[in-house]
Protein backbone atom coordinates (compact mmCIF):
# COMPACT_ATOMS: atom_id res chain seq x y z
CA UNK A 1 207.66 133.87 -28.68
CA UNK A 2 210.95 131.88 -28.95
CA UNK A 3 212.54 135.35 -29.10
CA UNK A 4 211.06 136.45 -26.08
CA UNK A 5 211.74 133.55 -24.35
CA UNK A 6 214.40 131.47 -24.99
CA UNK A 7 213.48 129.15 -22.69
CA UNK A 8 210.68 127.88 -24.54
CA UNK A 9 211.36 125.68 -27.81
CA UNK A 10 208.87 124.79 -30.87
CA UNK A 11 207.35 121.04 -30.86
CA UNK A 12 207.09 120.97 -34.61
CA UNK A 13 208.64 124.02 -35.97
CA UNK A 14 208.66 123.04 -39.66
CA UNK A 15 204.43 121.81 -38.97
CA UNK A 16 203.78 124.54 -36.02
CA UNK A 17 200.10 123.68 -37.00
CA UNK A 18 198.06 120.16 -36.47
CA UNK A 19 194.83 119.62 -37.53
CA UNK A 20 191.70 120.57 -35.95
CA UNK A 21 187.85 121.09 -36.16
CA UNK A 22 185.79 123.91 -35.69
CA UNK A 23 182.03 124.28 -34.82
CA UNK A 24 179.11 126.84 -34.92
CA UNK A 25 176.72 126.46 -32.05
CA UNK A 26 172.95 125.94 -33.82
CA UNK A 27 169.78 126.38 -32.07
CA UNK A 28 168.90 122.39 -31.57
CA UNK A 29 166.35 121.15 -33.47
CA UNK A 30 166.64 124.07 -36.43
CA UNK A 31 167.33 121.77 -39.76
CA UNK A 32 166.33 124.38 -41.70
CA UNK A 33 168.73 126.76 -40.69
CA UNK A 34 171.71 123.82 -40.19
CA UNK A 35 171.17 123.09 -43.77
CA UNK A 36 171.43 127.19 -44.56
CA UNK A 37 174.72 127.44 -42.76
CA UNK A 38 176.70 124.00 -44.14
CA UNK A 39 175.50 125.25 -47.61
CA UNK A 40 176.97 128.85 -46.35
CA UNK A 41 180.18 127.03 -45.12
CA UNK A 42 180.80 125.02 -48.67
CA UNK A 43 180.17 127.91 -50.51
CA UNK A 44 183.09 129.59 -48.88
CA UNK A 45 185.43 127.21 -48.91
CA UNK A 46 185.03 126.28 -52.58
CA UNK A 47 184.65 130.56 -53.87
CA UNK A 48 187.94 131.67 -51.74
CA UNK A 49 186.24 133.41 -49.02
CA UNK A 50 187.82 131.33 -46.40
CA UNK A 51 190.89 131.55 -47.81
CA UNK A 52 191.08 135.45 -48.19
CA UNK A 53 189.38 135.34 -44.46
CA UNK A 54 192.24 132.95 -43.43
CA UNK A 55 194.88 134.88 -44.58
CA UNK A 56 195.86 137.80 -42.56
CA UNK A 57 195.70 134.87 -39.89
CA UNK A 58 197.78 132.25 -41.10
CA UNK A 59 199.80 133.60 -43.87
């Protein structure tokens, strides 16, 4: 965007990216299924499906 528009300058452009925290709407109430999607959610992070999902995003 900085090429486009010169005007504009990066906050952080050695750290463009801060951290931050994502959630998944669950139906209130539904342990069951909570407990199915954390598991879900681990399981991805720790067998490189994030990763590989993350990639074409962020490189």
């Amino acid at each position: 965007m900085a090429n486009e528009h010169p005007e504009l300058c990066a906050v952080h452009p050695d750290q463009p990216f801060n951290f931050s925290q994502k959630a998944y709407l669950l139906p209130l109430g539904d342990d069951e299924f909570q407990e199915y999607v954390n598991q879900w959610l681990n399981m991805a992070k720790n067998d490189g499906t994030l990763a590989a999902a993350e990639k074409p995003w962020f490189g």
